[in-house]
C-alpha atoms as a PDB file:
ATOM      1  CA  UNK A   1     150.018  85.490  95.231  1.00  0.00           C
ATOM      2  CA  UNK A   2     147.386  85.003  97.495  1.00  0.00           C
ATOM      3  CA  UNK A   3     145.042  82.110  96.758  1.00  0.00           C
ATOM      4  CA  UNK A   4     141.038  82.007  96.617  1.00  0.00           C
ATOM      5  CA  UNK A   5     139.247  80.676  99.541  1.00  0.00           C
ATOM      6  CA  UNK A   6     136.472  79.942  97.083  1.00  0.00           C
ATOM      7  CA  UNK A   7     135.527  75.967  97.120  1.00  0.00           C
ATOM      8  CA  UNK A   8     133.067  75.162  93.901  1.00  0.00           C
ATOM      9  CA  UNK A   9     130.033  73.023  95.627  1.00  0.00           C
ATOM     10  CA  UNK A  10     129.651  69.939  93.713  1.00  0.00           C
ATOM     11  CA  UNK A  11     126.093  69.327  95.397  1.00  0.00           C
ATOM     12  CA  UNK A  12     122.917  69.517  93.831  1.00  0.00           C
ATOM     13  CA  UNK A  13     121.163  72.187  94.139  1.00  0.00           C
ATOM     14  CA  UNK A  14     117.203  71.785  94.052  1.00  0.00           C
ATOM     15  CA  UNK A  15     115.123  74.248  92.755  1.00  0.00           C
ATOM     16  CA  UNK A  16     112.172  74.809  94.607  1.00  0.00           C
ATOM     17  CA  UNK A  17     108.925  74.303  93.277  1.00  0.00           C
ATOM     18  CA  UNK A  18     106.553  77.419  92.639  1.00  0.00           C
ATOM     19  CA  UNK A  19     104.137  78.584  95.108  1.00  0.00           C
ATOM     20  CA  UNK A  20     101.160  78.098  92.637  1.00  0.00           C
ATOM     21  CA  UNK A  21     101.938  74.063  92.588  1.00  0.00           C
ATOM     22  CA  UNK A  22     102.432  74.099  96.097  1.00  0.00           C
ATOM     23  CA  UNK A  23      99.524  75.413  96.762  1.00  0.00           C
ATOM     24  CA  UNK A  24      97.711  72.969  94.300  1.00  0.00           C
ATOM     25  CA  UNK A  25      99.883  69.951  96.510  1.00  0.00           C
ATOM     26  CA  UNK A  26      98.168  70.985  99.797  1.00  0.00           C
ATOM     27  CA  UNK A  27      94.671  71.679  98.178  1.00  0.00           C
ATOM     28  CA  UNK A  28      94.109  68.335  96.581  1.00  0.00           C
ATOM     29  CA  UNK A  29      95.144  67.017  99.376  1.00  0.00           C
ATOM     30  CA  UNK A  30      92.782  69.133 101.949  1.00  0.00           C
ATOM     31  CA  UNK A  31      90.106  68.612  98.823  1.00  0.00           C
ATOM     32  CA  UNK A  32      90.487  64.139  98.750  1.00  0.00           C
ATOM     33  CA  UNK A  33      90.199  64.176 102.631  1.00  0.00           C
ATOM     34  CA  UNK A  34      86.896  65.978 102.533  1.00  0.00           C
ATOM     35  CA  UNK A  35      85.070  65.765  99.558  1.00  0.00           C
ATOM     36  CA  UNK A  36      83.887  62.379  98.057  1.00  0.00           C
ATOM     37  CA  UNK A  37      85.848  61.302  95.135  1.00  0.00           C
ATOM     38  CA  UNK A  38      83.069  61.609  92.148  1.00  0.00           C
ATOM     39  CA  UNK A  39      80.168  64.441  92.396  1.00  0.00           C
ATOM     40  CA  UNK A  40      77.558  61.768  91.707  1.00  0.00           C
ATOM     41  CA  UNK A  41      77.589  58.097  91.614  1.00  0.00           C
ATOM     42  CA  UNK A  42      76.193  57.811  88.200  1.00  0.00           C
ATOM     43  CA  UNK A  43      78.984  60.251  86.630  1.00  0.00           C
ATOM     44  CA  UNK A  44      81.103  59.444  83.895  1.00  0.00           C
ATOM     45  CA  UNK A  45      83.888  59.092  86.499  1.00  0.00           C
ATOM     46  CA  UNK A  46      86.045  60.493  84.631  1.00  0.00           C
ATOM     47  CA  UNK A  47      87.871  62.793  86.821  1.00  0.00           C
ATOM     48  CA  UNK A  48      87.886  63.133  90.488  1.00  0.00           C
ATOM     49  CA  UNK A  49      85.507  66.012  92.225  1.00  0.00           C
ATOM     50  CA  UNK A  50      88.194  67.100  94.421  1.00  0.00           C
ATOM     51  CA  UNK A  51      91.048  67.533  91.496  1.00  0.00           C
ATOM     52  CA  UNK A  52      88.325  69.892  89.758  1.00  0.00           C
ATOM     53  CA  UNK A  53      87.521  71.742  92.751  1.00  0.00           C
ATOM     54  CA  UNK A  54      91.122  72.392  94.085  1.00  0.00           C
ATOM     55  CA  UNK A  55      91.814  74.537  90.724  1.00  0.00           C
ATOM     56  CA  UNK A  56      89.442  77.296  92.680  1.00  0.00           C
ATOM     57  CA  UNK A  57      92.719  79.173  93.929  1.00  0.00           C
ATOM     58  CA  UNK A  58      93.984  80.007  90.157  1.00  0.00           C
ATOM     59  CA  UNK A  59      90.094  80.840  89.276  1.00  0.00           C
ATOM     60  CA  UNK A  60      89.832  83.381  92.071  1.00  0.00           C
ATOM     61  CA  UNK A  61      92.799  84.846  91.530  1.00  0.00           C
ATOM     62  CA  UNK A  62      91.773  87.073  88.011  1.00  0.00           C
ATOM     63  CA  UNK A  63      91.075  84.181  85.775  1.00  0.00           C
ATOM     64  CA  UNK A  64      87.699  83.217  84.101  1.00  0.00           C
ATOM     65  CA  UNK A  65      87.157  79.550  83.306  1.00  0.00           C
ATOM     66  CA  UNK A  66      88.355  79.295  79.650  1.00  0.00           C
ATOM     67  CA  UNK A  67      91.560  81.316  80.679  1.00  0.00           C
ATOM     68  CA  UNK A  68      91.879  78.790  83.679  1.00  0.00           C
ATOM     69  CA  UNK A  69      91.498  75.850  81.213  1.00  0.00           C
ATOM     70  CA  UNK A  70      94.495  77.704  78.967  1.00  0.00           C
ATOM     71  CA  UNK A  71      96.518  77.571  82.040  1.00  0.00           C
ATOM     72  CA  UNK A  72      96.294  74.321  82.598  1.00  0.00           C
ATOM     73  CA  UNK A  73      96.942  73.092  78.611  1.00  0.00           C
ATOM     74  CA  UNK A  74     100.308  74.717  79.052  1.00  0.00           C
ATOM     75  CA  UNK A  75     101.358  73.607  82.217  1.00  0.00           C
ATOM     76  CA  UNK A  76     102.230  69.608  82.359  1.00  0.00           C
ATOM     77  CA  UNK A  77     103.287  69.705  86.383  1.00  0.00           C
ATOM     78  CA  UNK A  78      99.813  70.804  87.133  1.00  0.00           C
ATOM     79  CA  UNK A  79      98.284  67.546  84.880  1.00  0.00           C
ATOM     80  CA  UNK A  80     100.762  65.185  86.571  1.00  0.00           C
ATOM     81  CA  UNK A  81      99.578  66.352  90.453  1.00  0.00           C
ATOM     82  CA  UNK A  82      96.348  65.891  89.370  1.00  0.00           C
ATOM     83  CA  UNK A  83      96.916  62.733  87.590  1.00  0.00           C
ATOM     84  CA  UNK A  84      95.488  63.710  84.085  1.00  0.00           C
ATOM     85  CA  UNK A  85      95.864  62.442  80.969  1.00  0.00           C
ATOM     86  CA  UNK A  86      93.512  64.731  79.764  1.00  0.00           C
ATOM     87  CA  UNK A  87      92.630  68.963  80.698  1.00  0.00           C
ATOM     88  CA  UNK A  88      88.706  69.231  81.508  1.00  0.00           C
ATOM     89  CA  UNK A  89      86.778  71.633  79.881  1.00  0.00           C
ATOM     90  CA  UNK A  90      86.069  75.169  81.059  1.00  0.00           C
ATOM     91  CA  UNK A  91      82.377  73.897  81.417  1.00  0.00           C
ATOM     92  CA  UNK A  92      83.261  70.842  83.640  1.00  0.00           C
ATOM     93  CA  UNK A  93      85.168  72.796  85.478  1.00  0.00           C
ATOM     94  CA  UNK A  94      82.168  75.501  85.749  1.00  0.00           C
ATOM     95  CA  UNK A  95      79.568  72.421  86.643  1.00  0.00           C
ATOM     96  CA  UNK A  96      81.978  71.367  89.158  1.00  0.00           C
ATOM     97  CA  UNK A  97      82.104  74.002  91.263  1.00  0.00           C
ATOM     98  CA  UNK A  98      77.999  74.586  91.036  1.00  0.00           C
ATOM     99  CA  UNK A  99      77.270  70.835  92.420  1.00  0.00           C
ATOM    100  CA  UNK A 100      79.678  72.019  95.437  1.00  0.00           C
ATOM    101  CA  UNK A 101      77.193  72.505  98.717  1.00  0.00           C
ATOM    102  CA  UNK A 102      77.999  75.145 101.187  1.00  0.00           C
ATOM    103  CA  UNK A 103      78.189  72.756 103.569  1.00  0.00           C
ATOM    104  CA  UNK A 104      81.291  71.150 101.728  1.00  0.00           C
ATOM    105  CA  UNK A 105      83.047  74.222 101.748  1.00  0.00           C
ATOM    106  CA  UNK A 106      82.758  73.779 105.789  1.00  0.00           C
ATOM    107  CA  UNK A 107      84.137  70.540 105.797  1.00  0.00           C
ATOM    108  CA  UNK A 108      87.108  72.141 103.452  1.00  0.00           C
ATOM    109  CA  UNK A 109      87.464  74.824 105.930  1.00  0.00           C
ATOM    110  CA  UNK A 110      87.586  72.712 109.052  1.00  0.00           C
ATOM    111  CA  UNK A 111      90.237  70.064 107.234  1.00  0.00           C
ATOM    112  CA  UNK A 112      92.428  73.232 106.791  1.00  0.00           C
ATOM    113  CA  UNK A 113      92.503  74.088 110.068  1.00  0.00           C
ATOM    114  CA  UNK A 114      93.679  71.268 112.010  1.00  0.00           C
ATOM    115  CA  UNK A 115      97.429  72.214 110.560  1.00  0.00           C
ATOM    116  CA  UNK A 116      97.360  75.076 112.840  1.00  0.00           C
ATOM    117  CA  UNK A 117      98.071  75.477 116.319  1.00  0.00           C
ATOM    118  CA  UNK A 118      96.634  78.908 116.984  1.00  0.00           C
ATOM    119  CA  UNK A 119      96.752  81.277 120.405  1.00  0.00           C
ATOM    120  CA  UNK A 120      93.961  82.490 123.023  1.00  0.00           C
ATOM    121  CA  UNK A 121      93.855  85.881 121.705  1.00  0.00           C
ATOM    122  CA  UNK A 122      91.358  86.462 118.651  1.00  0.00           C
ATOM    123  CA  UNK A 123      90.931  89.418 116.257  1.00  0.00           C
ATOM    124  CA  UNK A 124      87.650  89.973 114.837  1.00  0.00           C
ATOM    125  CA  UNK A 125      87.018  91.938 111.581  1.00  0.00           C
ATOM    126  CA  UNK A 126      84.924  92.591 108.712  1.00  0.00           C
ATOM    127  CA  UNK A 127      85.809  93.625 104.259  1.00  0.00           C
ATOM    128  CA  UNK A 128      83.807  94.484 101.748  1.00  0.00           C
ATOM    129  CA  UNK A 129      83.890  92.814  98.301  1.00  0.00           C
ATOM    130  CA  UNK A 130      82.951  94.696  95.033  1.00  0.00           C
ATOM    131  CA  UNK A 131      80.287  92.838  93.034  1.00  0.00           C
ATOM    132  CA  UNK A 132      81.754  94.842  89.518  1.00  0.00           C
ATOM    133  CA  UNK A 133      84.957  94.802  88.153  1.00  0.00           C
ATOM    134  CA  UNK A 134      84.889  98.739  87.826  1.00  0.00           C
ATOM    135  CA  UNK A 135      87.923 100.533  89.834  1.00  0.00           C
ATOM    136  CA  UNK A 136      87.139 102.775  92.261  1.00  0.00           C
ATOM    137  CA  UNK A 137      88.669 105.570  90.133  1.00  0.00           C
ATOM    138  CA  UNK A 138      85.595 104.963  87.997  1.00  0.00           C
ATOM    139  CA  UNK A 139      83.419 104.684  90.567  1.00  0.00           C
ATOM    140  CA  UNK A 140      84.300 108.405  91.278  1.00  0.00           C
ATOM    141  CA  UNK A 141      84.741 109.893  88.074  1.00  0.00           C
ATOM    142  CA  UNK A 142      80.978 108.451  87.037  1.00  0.00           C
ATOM    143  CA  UNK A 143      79.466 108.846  90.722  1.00  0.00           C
ATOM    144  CA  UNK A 144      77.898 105.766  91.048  1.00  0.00           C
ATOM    145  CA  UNK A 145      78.012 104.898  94.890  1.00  0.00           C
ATOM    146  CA  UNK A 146      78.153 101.900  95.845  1.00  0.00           C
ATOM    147  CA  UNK A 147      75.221 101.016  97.916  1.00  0.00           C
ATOM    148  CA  UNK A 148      75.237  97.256  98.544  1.00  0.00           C
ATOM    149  CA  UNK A 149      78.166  94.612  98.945  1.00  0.00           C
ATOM    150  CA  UNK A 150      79.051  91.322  99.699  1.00  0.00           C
ATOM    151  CA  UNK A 151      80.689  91.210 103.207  1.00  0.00           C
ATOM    152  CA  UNK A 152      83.095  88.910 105.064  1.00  0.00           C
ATOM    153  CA  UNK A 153      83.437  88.902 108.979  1.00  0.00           C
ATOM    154  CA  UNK A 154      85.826  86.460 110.498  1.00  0.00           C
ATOM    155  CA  UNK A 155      88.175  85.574 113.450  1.00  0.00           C
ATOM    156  CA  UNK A 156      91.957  85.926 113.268  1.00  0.00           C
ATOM    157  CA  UNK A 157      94.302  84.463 115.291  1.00  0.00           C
ATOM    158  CA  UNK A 158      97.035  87.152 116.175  1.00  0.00           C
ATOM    159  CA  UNK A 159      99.737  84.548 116.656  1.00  0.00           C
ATOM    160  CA  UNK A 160      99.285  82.721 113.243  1.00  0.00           C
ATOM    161  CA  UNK A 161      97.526  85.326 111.337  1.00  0.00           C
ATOM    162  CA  UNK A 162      95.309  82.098 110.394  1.00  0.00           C
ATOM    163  CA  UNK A 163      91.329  82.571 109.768  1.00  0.00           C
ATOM    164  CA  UNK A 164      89.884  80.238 112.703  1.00  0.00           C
ATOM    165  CA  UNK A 165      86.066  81.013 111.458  1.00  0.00           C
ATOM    166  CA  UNK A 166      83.990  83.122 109.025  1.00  0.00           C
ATOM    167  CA  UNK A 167      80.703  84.423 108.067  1.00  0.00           C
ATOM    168  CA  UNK A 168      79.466  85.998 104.117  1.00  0.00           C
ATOM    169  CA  UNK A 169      76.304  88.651 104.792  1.00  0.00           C
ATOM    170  CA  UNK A 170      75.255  91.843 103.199  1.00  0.00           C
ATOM    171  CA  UNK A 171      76.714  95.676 103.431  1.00  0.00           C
ATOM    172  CA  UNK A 172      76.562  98.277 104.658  1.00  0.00           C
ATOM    173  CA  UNK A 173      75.211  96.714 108.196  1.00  0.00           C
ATOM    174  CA  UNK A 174      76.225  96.307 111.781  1.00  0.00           C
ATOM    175  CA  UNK A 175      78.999  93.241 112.237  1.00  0.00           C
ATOM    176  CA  UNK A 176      77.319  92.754 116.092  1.00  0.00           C
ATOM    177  CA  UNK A 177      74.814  90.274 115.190  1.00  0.00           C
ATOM    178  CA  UNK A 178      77.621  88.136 114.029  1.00  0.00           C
ATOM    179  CA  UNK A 179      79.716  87.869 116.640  1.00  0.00           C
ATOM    180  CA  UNK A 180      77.867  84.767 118.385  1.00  0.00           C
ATOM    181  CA  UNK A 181      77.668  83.320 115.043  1.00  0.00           C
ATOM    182  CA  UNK A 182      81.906  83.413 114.800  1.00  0.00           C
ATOM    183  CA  UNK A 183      82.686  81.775 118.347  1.00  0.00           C
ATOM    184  CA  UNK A 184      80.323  78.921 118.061  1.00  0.00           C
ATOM    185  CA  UNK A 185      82.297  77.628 114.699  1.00  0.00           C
ATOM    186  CA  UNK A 186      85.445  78.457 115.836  1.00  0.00           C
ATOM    187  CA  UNK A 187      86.461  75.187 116.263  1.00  0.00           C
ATOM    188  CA  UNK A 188      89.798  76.166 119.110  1.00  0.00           C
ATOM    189  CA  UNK A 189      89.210  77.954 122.479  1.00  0.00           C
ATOM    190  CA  UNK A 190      90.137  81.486 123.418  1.00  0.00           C
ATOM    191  CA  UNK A 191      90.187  83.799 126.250  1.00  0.00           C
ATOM    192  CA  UNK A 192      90.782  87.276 124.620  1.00  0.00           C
ATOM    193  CA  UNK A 193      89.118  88.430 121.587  1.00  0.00           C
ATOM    194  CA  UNK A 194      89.639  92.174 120.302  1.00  0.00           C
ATOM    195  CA  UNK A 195      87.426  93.996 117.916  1.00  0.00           C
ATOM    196  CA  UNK A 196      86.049  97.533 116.659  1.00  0.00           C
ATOM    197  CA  UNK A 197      83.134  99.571 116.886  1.00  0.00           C
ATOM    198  CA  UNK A 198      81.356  97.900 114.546  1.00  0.00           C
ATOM    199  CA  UNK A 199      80.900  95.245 116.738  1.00  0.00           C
ATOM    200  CA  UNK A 200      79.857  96.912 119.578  1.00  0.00           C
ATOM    201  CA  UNK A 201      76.274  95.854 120.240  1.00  0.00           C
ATOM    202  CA  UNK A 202      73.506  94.734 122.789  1.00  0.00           C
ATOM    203  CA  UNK A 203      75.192  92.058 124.665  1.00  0.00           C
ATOM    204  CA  UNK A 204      78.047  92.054 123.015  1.00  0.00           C
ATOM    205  CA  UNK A 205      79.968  93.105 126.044  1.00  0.00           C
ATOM    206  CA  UNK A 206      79.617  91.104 129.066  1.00  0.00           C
ATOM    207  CA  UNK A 207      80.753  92.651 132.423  1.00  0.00           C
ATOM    208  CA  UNK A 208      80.925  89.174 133.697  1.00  0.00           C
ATOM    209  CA  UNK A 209      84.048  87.463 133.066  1.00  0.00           C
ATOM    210  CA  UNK A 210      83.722  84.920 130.838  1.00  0.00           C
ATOM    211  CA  UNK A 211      85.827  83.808 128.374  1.00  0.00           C
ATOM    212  CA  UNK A 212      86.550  84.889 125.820  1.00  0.00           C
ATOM    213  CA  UNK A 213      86.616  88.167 126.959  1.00  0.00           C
ATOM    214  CA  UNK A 214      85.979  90.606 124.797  1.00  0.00           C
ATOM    215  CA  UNK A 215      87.498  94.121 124.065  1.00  0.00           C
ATOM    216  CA  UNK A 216      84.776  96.280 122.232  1.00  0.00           C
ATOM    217  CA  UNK A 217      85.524 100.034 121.696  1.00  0.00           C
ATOM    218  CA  UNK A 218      82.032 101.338 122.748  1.00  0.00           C
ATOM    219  CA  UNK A 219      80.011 104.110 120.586  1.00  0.00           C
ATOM    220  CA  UNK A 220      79.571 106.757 122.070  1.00  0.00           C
ATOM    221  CA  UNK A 221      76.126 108.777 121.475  1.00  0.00           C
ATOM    222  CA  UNK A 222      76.491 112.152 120.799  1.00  0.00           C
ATOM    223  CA  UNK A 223      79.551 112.209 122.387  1.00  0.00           C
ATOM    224  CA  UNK A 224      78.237 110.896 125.845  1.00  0.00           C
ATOM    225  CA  UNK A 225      78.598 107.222 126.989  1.00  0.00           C
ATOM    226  CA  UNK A 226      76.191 106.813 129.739  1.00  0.00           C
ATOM    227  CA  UNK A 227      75.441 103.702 132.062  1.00  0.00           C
ATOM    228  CA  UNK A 228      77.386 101.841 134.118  1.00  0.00           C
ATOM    229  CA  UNK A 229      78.109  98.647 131.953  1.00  0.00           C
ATOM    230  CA  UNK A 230      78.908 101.278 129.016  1.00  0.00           C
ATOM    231  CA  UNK A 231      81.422 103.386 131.200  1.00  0.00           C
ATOM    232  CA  UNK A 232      83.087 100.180 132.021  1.00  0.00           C
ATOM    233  CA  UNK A 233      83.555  98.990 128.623  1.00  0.00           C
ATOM    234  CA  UNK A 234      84.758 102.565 127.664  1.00  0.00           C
ATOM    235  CA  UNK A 235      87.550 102.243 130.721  1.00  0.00           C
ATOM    236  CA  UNK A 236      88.795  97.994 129.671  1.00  0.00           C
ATOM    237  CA  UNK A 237      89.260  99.612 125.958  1.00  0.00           C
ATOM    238  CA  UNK A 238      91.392 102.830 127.472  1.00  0.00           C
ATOM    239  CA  UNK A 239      93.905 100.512 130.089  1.00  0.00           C
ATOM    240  CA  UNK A 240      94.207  97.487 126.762  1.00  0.00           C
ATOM    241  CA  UNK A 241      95.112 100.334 124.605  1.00  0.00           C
ATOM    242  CA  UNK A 242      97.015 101.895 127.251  1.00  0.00           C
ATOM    243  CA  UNK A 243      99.014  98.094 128.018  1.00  0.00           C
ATOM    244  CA  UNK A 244      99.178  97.604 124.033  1.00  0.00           C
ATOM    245  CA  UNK A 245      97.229  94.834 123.917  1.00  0.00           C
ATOM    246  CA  UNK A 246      94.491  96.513 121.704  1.00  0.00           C
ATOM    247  CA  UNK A 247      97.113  96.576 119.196  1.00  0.00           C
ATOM    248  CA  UNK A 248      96.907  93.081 118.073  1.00  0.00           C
ATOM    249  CA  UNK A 249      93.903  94.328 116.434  1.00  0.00           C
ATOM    250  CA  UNK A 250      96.013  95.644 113.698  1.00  0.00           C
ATOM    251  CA  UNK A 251      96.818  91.813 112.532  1.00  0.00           C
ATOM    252  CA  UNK A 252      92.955  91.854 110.915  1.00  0.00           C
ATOM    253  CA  UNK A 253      93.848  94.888 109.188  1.00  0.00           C
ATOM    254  CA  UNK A 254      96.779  92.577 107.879  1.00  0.00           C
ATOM    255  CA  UNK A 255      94.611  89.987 106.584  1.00  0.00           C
ATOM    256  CA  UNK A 256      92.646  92.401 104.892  1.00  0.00           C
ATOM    257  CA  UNK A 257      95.391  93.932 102.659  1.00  0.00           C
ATOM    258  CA  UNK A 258      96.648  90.371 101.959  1.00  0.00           C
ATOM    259  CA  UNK A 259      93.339  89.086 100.728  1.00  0.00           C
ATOM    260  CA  UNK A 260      92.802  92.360  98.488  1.00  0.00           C
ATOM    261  CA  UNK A 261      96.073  91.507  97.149  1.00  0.00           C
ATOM    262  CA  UNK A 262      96.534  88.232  96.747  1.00  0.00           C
ATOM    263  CA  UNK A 263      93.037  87.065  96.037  1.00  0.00           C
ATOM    264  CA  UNK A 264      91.486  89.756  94.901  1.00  0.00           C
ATOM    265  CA  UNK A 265      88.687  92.673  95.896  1.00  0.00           C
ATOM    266  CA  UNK A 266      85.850  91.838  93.931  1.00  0.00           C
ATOM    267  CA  UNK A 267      83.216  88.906  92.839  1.00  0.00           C
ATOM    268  CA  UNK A 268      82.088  88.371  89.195  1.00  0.00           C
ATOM    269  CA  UNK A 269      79.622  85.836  89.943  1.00  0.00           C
ATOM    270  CA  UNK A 270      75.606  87.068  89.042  1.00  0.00           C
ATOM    271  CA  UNK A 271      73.667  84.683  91.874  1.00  0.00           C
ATOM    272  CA  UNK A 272      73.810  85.416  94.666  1.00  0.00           C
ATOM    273  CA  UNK A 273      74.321  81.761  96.166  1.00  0.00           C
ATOM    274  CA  UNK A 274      77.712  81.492  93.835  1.00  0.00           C
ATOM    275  CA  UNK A 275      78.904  84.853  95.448  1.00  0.00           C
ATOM    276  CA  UNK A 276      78.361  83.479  99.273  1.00  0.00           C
ATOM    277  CA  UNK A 277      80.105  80.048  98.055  1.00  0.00           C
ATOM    278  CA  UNK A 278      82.822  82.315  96.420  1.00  0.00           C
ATOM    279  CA  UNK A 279      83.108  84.478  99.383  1.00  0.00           C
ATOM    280  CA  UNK A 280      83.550  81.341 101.837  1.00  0.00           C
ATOM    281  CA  UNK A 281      86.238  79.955  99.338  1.00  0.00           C
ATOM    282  CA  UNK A 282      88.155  82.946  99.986  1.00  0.00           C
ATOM    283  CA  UNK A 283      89.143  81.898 103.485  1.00  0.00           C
ATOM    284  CA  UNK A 284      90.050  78.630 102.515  1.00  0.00           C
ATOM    285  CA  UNK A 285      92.796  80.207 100.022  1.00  0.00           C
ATOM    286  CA  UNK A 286      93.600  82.911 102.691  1.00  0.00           C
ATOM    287  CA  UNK A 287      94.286  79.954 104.894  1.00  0.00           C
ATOM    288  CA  UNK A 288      96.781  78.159 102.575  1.00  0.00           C
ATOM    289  CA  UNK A 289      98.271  80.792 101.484  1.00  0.00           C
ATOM    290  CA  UNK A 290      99.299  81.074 105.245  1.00  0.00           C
ATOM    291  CA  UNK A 291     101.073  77.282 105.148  1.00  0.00           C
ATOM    292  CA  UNK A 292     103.001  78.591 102.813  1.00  0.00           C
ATOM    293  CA  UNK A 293     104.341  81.490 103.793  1.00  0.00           C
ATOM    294  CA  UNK A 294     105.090  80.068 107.139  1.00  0.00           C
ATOM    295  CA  UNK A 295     106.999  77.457 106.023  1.00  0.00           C
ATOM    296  CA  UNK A 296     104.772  74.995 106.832  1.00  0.00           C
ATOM    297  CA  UNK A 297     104.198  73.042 103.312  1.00  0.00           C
ATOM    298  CA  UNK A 298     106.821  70.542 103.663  1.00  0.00           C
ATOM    299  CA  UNK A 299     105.400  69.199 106.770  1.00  0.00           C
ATOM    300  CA  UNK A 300     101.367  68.829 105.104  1.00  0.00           C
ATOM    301  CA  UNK A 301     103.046  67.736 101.864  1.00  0.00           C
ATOM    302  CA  UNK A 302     104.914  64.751 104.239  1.00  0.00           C
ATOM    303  CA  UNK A 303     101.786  63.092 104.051  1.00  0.00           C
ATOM    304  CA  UNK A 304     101.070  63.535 100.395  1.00  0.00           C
ATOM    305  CA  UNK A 305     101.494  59.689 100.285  1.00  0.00           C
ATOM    306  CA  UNK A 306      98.261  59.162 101.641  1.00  0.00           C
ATOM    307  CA  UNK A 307      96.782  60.354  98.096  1.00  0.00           C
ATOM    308  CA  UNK A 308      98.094  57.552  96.161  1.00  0.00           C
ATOM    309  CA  UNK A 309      96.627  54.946  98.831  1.00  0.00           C
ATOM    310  CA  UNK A 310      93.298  56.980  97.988  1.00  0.00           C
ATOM    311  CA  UNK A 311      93.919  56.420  94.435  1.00  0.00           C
ATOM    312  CA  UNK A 312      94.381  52.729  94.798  1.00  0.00           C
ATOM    313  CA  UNK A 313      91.007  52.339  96.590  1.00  0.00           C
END
């Protein structure tokens, strides 16, 4: 009788945690490195700003403020990260994030980014966000157009698929005047940066090489392009689509899907202020949702001993 060549493994085995505490790990964390610990000095000091304002990612994601609080009465591993003894309610939580500045959400933004190690070559795109919770089924079946949206233009890098910068204005509209606006705050350097037509505006392209150099798809005008800077624009796109390297412009199309999906497509906020700040917090999430999926939470989380010295002080 032949015997089994199966050996039982006597070693634990350790269950990962779930993505939604991971990601609440690395947000605190980003969130006690840049925000001060209390809101105001003269606050009850009863919980710390940046535990109430890394709970954003589960608000985003489909979840008003009472149903957030819900969530976090029934889940005791999300308490103990935070260290509370007590859940906040839904209206601290709401007053929370209205005391947080835009300028803040910067600081968030830039923390997150120094855990990435992103190429020269850029991607530059633009999505709409619905202000309504209506689906676009209904949108058709009632014929209400939709004339005005929230919009968000950022860089990707191609390598990491990481958001190196981003802008929040108003659609339908041109992305060209935002293209300056994109390379001053991204914080890394680049030589190559690929885009659509919709960014294809005055000075846009520069037939000087400077970096980055930029790959614009020009417009063509009645179906003429005329000039000499314009027919040289028109022949760089042709020989980069020609070499492939225009394709890489298909990784912004990527992180479009992925934050329709994962985040969500539309804003429920009324002012307009909480819809920019909403908007910008979208990147953020985008951003860590990234460590994760590339594996790279264990090495952020290695320093998750740095909270308790915070803690102490």
């Amino acid at each position: 009788m032949k015997k089994s060549s199966y050996k039982p493994n006597n070693k634990k085995q350790l269950t990962p945690e779930g993505k939604f505490l991971t990601f609440l790990k690395i947000a605190f964390f980003v969130c006690l490195n840049s925000l001060p610990k209390y809101s105001h000095k003269k606050s009850k000091h009863t919980y710390l700003f940046p535990s109430l304002i890394s709970l954003l990612k589960l608000y985003i994601r489909n979840l008003d403020w009472r149903g957030l609080e819900e969530l976090l009465k029934s889940s005791s591993d999300m308490q103990r990260i935070l260290g509370w003894e007590k859940v906040p309610d839904h209206s601290t939580l709401h007053r929370a994030f209205q005391k947080l500045q835009e300028e803040q959400i910067q600081k968030l933004f830039s923390q997150v980014l120094k855990f990435f190690k992103p190429s020269g070559i850029l991607s530059c795109d633009s999505t709409g966000l619905r202000e309504d919770s209506a689906s676009f089924y209904f949108s058709i079946r009632t014929k209400k157009i939709r004339r005005r949206w929230i919009k968000l233009v950022y860089l990707v890098d191609t390598k990491t698929q990481a958001c190196l910068s981003q802008a929040v204005a108003r659609g339908p509209g041109s992305d060209a005047g935002y293209l300056e606006i994109l390379e001053k705050q991204n914080p890394f350097g680049a030589w190559l940066e690929i885009m659509d037509r919709g960014f294809d505006g005055k000075g846009n392209f520069r037939l000087k090489f400077t970096l980055p150099f930029r790959i614009i798809p020009p417009i063509s005008r009645w179906g003429r392009i005329k000039g000499f800077e314009r027919i040289v624009q028109k022949l760089i796109y042709v020989l980069s689509v020609w070499l492939g390297i225009y394709g890489k412009r298909w990784i912004s199309e990527t992180v479009n899907y992925v934050i329709k999906r994962k985040i969500g497509e539309s804003l429920r906020e009324r002012r307009e202020e909480t819809k920019r700040k909403m908007a910008l917090l979208i990147g953020i999430v985008y951003n860590i949702h990234v460590m994760i999926r590339n594996g790279d939470a264990e090495r952020i989380l290695f320093f998750e001993i740095r909270l308790f010295i915070i803690f102490i002080i």
